[in-house]
PDB file of N, CA and C in Angstrom:
ATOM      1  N   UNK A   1      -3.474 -16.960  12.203  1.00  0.00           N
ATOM      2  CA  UNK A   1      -3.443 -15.655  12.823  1.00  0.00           C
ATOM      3  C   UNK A   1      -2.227 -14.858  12.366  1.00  0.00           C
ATOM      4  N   UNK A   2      -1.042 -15.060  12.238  1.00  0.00           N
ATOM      5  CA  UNK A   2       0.038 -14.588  12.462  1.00  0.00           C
ATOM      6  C   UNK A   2      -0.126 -14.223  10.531  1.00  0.00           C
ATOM      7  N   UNK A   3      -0.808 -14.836   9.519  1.00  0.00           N
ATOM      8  CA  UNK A   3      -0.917 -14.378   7.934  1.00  0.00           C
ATOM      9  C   UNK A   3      -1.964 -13.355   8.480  1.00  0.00           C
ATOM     10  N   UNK A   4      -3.010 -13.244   8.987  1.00  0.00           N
ATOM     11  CA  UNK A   4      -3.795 -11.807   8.923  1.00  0.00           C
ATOM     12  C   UNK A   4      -2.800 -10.670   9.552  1.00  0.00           C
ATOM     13  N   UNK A   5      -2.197 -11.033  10.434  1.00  0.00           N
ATOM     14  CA  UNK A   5      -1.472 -10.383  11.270  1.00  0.00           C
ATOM     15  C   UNK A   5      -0.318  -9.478   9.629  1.00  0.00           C
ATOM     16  N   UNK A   6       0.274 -10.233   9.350  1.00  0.00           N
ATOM     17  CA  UNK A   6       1.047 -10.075   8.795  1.00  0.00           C
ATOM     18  C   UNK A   6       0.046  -9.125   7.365  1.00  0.00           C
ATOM     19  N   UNK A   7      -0.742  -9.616   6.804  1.00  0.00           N
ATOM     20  CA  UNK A   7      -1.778  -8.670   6.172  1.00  0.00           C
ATOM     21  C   UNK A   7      -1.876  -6.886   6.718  1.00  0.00           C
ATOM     22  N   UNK A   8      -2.001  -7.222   7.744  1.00  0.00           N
ATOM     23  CA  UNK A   8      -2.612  -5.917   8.525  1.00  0.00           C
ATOM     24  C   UNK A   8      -1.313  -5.207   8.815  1.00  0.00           C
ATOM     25  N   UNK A   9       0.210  -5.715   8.442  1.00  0.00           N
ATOM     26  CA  UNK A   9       1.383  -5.055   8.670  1.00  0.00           C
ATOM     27  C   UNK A   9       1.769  -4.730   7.045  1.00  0.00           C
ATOM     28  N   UNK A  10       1.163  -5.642   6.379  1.00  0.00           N
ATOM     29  CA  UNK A  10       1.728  -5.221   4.345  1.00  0.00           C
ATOM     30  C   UNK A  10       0.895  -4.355   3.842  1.00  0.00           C
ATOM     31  N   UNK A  11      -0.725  -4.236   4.759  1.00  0.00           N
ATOM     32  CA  UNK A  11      -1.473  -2.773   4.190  1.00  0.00           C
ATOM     33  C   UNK A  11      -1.682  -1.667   4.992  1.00  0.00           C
ATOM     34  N   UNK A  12      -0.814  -1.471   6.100  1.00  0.00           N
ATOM     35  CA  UNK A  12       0.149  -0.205   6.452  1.00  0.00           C
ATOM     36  C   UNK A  12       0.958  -0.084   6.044  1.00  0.00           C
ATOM     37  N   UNK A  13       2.289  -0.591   5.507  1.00  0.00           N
ATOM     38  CA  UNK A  13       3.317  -0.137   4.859  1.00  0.00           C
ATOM     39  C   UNK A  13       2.710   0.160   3.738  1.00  0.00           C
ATOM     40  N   UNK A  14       1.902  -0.431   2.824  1.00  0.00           N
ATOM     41  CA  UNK A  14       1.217   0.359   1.411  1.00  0.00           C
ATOM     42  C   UNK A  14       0.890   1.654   2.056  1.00  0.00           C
ATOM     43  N   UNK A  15       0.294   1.820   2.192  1.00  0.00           N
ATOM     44  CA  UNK A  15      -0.567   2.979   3.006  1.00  0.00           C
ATOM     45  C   UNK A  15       0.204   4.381   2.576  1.00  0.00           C
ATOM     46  N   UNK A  16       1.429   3.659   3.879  1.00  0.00           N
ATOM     47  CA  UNK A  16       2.430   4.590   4.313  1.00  0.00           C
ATOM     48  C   UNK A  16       3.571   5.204   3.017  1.00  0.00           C
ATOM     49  N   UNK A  17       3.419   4.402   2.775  1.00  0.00           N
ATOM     50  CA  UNK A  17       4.445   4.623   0.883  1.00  0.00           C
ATOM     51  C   UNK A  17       3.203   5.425  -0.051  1.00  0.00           C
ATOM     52  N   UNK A  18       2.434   4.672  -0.188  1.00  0.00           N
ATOM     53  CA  UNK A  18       0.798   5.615  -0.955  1.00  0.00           C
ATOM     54  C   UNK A  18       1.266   7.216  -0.501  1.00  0.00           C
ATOM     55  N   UNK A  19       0.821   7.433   0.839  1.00  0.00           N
ATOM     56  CA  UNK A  19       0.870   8.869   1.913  1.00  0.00           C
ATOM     57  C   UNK A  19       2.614   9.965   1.072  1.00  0.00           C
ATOM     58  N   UNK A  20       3.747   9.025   1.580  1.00  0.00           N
ATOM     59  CA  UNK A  20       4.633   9.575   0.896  1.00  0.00           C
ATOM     60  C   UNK A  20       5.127   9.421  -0.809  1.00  0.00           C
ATOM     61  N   UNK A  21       4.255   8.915  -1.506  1.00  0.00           N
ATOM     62  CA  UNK A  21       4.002   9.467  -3.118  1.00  0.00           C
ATOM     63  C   UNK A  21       3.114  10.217  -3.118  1.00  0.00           C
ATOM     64  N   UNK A  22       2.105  10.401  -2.623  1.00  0.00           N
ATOM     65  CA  UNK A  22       1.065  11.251  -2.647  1.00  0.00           C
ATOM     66  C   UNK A  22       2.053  12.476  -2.641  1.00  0.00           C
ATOM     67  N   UNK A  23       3.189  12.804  -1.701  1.00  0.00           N
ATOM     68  CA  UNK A  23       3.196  14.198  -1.040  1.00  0.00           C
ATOM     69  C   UNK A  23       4.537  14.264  -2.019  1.00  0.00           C
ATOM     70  N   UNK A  24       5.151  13.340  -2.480  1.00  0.00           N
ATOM     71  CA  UNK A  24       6.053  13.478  -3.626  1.00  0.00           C
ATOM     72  C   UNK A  24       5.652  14.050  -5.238  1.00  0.00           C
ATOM     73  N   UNK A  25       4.515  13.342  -5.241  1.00  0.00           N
ATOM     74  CA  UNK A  25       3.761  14.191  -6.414  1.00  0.00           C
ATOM     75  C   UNK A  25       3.052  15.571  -6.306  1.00  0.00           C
ATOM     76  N   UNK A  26       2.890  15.899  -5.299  1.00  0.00           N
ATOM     77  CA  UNK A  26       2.329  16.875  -5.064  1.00  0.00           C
ATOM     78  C   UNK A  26       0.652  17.165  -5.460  1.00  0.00           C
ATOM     79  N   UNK A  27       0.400  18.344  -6.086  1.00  0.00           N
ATOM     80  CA  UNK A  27      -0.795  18.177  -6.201  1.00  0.00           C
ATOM     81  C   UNK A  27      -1.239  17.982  -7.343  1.00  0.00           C
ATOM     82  N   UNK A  28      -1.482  16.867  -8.016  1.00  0.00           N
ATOM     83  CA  UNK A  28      -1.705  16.518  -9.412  1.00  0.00           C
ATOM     84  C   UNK A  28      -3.444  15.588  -8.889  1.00  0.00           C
ATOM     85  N   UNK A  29      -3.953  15.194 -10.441  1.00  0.00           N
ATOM     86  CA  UNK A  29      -4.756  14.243 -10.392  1.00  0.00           C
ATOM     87  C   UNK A  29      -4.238  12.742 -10.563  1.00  0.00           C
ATOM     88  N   UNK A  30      -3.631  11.889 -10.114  1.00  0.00           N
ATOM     89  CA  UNK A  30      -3.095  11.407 -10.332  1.00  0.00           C
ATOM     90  C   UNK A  30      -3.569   9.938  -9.346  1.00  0.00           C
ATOM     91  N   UNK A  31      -4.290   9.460  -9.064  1.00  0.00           N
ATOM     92  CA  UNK A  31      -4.716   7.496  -9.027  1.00  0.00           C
ATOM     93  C   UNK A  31      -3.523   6.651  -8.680  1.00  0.00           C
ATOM     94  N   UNK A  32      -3.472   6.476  -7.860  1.00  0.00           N
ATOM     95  CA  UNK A  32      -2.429   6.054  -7.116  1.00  0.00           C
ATOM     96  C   UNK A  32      -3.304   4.652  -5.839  1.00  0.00           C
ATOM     97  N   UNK A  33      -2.533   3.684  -6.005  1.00  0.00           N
ATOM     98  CA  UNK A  33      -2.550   2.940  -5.179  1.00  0.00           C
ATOM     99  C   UNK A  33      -1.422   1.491  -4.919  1.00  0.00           C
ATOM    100  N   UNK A  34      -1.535   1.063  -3.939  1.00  0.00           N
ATOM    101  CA  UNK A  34       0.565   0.458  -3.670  1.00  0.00           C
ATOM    102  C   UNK A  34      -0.141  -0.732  -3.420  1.00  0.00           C
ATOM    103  N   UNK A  35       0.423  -1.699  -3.861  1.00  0.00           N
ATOM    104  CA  UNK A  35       0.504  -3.234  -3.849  1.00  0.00           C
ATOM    105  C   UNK A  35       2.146  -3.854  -3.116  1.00  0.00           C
ATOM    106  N   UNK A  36       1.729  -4.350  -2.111  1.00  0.00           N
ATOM    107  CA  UNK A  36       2.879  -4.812  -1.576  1.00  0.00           C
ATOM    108  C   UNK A  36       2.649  -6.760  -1.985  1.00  0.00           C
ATOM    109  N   UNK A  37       3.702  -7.389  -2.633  1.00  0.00           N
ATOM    110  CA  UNK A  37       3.514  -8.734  -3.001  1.00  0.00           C
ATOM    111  C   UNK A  37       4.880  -9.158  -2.462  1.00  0.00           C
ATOM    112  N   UNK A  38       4.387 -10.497  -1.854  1.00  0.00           N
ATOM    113  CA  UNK A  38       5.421 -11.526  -0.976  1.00  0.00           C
ATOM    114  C   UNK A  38       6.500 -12.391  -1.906  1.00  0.00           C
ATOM    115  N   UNK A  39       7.074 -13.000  -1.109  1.00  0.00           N
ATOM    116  CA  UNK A  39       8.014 -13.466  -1.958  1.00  0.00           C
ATOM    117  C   UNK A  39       7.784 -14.956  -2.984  1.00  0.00           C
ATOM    118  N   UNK A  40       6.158 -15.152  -2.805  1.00  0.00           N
ATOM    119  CA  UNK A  40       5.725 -15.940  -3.777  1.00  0.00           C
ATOM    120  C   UNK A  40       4.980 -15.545  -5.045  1.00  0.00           C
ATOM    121  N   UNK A  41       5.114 -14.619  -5.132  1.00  0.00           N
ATOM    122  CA  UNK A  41       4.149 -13.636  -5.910  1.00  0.00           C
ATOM    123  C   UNK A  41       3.069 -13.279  -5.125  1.00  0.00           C
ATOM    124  N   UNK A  42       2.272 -13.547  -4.446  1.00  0.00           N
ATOM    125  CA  UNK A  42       0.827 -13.197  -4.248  1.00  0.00           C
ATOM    126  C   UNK A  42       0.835 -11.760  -3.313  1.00  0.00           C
ATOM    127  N   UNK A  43      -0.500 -11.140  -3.231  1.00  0.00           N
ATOM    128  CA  UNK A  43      -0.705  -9.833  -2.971  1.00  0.00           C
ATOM    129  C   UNK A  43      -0.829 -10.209  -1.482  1.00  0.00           C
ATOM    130  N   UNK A  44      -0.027  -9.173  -0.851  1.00  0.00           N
ATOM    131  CA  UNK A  44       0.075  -9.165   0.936  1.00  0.00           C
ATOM    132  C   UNK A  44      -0.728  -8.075   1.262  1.00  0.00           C
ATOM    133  N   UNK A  45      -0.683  -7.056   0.967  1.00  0.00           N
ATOM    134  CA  UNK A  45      -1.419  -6.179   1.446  1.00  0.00           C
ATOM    135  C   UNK A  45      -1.341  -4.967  -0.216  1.00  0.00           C
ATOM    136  N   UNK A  46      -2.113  -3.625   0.608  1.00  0.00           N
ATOM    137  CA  UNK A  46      -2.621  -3.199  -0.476  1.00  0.00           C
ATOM    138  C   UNK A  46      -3.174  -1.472   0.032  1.00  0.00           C
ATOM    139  N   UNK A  47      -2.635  -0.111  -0.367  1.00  0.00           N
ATOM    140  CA  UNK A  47      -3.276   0.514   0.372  1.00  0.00           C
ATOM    141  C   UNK A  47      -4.794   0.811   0.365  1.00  0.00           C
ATOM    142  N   UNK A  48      -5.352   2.119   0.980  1.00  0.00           N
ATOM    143  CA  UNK A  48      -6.196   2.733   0.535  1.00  0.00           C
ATOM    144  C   UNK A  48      -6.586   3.111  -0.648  1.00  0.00           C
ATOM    145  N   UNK A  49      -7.735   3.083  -1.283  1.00  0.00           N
ATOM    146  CA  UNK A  49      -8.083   4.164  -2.603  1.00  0.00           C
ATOM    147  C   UNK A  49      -7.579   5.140  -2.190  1.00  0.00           C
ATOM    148  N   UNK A  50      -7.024   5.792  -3.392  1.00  0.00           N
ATOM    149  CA  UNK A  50      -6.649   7.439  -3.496  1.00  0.00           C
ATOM    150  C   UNK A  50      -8.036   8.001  -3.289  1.00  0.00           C
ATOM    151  N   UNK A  51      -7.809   9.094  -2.527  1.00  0.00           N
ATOM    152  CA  UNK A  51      -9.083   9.574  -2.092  1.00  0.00           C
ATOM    153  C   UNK A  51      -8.743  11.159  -2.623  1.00  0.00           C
TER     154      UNK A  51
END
């Protein structure tokens, strides 16, 4: 429980970093998506598609 848990806290912080590059780049075409990886290498979370 506490690794999904922890999932569901590494693909809000993507998210949330995605949201503020989005608004750092402004308005471009530009494909964007944030990979947050743990301290073993592997992928923790992950945001949204750029929409």
């Amino acid at each position: 429980m506490a690794q999904n848990e922890s999932l569901k806290v590494a693909d809000s912080i993507a998210e949330k970093a995605r949201l503020v590059v989005n608004k750092t780049l402004g308005n471009t075409e530009t494909k964007l998506n944030i990979l947050v990886i743990d301290s073993q290498g592997k992928l923790a979370g992950k945001s949204k598609d750029n929409a």
